[in-house]
N, C-alpha and C. Protein backbone atom coordinates (compact mmCIF):
# COMPACT_ATOMS: atom_id res chain seq x y z
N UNK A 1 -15.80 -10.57 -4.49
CA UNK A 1 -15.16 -10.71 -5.78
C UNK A 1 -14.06 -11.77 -5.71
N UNK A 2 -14.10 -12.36 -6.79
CA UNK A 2 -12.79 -13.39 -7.22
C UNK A 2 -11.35 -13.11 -7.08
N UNK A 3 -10.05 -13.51 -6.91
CA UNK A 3 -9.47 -12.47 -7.18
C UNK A 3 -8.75 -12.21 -8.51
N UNK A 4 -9.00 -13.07 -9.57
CA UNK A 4 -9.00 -12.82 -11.14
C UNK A 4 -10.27 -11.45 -11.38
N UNK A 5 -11.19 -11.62 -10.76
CA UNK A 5 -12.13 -10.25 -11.08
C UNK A 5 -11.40 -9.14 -10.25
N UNK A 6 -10.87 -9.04 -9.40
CA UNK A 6 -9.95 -8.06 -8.41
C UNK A 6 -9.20 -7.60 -9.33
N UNK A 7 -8.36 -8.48 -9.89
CA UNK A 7 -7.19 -8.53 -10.75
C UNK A 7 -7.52 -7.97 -12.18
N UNK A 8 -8.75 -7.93 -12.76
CA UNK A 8 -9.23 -7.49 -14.23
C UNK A 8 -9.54 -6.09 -13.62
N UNK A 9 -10.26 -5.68 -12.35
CA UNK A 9 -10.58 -4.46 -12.28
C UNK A 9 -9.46 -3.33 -11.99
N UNK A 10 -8.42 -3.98 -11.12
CA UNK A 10 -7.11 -3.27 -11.27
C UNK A 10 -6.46 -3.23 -12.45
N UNK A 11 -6.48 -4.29 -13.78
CA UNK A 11 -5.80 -3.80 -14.92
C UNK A 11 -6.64 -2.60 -15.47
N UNK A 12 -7.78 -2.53 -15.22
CA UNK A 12 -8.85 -2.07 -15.90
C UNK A 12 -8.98 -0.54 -15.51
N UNK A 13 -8.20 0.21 -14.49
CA UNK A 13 -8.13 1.10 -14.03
C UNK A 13 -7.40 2.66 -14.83
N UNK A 14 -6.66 1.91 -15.80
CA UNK A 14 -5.81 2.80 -16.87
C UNK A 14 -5.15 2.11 -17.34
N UNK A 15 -5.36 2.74 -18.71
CA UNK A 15 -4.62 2.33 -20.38
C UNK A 15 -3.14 2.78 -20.55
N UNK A 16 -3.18 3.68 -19.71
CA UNK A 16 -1.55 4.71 -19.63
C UNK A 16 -1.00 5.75 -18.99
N UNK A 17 -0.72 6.54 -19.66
CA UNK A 17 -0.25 7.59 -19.17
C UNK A 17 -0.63 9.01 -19.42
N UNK A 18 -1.34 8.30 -20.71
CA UNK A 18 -2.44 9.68 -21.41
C UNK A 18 -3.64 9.33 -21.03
N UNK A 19 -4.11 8.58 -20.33
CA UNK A 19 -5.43 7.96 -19.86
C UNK A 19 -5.67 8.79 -19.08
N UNK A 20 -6.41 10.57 -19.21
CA UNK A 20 -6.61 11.16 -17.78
C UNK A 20 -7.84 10.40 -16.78
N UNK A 21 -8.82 9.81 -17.41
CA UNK A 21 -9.84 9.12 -16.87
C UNK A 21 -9.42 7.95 -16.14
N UNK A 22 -8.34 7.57 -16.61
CA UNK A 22 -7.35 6.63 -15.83
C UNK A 22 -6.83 6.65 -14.69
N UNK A 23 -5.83 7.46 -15.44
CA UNK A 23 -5.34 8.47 -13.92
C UNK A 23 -6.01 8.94 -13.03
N UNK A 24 -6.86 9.66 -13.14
CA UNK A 24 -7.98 9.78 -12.46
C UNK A 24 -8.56 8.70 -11.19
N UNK A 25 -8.73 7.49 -11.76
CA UNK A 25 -8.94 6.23 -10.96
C UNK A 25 -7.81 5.59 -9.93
N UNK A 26 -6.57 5.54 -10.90
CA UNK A 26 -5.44 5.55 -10.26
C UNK A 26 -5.25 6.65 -8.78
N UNK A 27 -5.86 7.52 -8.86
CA UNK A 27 -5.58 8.67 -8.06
C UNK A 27 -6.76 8.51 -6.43
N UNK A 28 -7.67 7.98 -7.12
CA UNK A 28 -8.20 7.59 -6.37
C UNK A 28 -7.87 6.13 -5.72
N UNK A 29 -7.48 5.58 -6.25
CA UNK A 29 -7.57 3.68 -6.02
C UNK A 29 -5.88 4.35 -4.89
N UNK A 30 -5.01 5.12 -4.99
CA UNK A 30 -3.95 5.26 -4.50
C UNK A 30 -4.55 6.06 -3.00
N UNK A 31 -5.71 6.59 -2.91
CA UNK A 31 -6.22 7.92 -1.81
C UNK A 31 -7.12 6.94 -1.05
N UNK A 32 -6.99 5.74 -1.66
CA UNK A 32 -8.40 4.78 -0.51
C UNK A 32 -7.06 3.77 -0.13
N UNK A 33 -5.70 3.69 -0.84
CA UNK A 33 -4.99 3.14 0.02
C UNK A 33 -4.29 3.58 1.06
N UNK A 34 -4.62 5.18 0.96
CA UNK A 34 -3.79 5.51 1.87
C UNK A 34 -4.55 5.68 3.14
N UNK A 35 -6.21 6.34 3.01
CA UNK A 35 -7.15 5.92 3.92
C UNK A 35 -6.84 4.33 4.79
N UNK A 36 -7.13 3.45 3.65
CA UNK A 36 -6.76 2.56 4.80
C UNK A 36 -5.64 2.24 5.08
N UNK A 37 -4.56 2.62 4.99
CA UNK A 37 -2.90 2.45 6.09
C UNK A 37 -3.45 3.21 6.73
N UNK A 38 -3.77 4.18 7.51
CA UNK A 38 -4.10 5.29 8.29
C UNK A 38 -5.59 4.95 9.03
N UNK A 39 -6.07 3.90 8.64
CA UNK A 39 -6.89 2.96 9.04
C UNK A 39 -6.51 1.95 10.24
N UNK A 40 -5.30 1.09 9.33
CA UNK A 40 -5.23 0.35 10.54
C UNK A 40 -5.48 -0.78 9.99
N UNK A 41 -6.53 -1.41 9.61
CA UNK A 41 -7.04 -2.45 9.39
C UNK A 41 -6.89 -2.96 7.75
N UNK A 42 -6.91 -4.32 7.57
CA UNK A 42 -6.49 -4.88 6.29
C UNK A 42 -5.37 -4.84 5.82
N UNK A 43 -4.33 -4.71 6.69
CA UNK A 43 -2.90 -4.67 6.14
C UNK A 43 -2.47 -5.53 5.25
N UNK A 44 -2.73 -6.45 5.52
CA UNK A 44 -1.97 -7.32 4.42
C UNK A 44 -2.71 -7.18 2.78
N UNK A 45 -4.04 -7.06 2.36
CA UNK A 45 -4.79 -6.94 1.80
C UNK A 45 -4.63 -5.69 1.16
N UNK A 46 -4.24 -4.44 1.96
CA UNK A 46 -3.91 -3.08 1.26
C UNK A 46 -2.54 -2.87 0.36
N UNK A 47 -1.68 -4.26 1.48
CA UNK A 47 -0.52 -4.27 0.66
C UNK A 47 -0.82 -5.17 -0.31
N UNK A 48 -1.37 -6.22 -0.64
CA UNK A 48 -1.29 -6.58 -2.46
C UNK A 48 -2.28 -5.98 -3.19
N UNK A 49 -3.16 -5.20 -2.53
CA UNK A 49 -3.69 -4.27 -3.88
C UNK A 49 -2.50 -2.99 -4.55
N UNK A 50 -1.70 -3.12 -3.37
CA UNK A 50 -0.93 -1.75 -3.61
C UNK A 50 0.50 -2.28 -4.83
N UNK A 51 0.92 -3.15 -3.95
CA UNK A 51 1.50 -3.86 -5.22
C UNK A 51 1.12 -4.74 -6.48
N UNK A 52 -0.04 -5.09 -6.51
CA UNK A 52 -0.47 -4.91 -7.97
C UNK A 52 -0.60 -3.81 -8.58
N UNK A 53 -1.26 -2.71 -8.00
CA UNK A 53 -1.12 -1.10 -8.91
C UNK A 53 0.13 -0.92 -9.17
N UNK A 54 1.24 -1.01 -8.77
CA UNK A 54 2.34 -1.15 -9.04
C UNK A 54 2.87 -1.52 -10.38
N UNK A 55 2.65 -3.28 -9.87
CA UNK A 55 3.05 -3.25 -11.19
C UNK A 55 2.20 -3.37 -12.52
N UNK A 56 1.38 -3.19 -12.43
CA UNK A 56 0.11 -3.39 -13.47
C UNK A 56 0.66 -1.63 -13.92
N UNK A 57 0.48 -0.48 -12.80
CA UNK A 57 0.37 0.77 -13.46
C UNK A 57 2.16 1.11 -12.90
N UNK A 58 2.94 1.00 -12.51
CA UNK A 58 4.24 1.66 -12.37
C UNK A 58 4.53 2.90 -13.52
N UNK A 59 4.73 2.44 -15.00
CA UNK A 59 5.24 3.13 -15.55
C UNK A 59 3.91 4.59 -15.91
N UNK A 60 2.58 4.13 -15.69
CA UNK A 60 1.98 5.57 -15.52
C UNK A 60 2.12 6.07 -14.20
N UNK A 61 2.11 5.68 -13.23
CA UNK A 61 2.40 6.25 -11.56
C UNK A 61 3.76 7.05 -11.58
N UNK A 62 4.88 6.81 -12.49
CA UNK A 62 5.84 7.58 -12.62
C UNK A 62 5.94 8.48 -13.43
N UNK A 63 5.25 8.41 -14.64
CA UNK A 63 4.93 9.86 -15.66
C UNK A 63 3.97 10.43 -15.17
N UNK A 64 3.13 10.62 -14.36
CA UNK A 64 2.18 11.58 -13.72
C UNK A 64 2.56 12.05 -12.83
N UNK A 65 3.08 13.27 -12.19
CA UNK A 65 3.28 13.97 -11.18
C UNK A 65 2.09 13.74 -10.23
N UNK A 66 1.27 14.00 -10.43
CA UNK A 66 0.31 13.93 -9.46
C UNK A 66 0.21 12.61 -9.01
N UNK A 67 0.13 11.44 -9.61
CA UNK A 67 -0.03 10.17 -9.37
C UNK A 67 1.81 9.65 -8.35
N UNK A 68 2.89 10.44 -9.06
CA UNK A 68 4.12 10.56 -8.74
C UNK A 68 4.10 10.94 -6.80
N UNK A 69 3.76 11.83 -6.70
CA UNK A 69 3.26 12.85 -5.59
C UNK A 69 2.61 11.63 -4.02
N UNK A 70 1.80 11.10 -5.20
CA UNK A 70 0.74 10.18 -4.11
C UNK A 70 1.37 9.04 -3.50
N UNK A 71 2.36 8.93 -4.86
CA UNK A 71 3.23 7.44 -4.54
C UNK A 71 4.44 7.71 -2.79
N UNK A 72 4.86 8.89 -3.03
CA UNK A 72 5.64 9.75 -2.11
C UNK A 72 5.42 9.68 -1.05
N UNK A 73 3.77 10.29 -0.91
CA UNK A 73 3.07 10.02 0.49
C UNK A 73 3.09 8.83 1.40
N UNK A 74 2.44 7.71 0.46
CA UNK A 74 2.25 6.48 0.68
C UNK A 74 3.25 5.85 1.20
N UNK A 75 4.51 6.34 0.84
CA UNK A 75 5.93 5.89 0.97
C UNK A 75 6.63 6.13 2.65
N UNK A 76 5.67 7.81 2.69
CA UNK A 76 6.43 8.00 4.35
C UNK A 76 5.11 7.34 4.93
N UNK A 77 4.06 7.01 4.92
CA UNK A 77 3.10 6.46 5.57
C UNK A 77 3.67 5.16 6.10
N UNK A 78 4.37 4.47 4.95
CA UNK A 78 4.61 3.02 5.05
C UNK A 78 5.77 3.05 5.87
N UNK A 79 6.62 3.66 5.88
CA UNK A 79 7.62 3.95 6.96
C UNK A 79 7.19 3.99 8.06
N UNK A 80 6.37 4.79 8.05
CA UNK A 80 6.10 5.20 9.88
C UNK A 80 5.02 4.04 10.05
N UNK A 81 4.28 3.45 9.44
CA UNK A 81 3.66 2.12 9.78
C UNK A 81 4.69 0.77 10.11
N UNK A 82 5.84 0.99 9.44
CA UNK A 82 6.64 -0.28 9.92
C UNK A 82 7.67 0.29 10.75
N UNK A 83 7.95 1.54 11.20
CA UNK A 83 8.88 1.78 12.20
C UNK A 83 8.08 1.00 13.67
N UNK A 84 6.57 1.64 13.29
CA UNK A 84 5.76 1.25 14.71
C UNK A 84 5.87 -0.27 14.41
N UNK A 85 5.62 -1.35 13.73
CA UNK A 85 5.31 -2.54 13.77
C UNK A 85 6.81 -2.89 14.39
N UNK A 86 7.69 -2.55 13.78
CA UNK A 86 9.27 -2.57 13.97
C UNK A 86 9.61 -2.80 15.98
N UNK A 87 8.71 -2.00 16.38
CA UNK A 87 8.44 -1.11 17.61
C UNK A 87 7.89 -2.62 18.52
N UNK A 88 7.03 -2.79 17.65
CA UNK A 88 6.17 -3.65 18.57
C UNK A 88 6.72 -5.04 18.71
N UNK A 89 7.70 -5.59 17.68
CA UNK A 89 8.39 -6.61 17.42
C UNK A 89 9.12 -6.57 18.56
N UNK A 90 10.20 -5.47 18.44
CA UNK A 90 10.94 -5.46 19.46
C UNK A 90 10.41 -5.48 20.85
N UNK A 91 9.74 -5.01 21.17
CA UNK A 91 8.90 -5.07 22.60
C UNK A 91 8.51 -6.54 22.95
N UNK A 92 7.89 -7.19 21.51
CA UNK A 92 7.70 -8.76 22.26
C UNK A 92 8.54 -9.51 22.22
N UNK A 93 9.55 -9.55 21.55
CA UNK A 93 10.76 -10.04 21.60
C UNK A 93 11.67 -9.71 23.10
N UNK A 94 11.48 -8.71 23.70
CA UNK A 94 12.29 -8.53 24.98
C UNK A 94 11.65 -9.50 25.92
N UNK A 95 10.03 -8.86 25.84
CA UNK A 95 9.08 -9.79 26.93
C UNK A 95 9.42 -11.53 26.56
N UNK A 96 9.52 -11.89 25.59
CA UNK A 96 9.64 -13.09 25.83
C UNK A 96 11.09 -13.67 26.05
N UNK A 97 12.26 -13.09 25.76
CA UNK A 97 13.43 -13.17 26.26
C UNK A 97 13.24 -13.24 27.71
N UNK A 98 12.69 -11.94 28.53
CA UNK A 98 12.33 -11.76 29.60
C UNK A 98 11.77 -12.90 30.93
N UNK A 99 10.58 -13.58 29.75
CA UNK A 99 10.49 -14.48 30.24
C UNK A 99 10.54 -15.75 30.61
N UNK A 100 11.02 -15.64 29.66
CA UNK A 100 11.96 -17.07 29.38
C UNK A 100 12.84 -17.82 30.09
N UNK A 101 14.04 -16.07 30.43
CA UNK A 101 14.86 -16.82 31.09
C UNK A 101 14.17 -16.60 33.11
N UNK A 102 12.65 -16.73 32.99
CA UNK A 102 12.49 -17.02 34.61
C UNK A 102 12.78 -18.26 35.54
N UNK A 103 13.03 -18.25 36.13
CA UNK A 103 12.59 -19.61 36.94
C UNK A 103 11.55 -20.05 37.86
């Protein structure tokens, strides 16, 4: 897909906040992002689908509890995904300090 067709199918996901068929999608499109953080793979890619749902759907993701709920999850996921990346930074950052200063 294009990513203007990416981009029409994420507007295209819900009308609102009374959209339960919406929401619905939303609920899902939020449960395959969290599959893949917990995946591993496509990071960068999971993060701009995630921030387009954002802002395309924000103000229904915040009047739905349930959709509210999911956002929550996603939130400590993303934490503990960048504490570890955080983790790993620091680790190559020593090694190459480390080695740097060899002779």
């Amino acid at each position: 897909m294009t990513p203007s067709a990416i981009d029409f199918e994420l507007q295209s996901l819900c009308l609102g906040p009374e959209d339960d068929d919406g929401a619905s999608l939303l609920n899902v499109t939020l449960e395959w992002i969290r599959i893949e953080l917990f995946a591993g793979t496509n990071f960068e890619l999971v993060q701009a689908y995630l921030n387009r749902v954002l802002k395309l759907h924000g103000e229904t993701l915040r009047q739905r509890p349930e959709l509210y709920s999911k956002l929550h999850q996603l939130n400590r996921i993303e934490r503990k995904i960048w504490r570890n990346i955080q983790g790993m930074l620091q680790h190559n950052l020593c090694l190459i300090s480390f080695f740097s200063h060899q002779h």
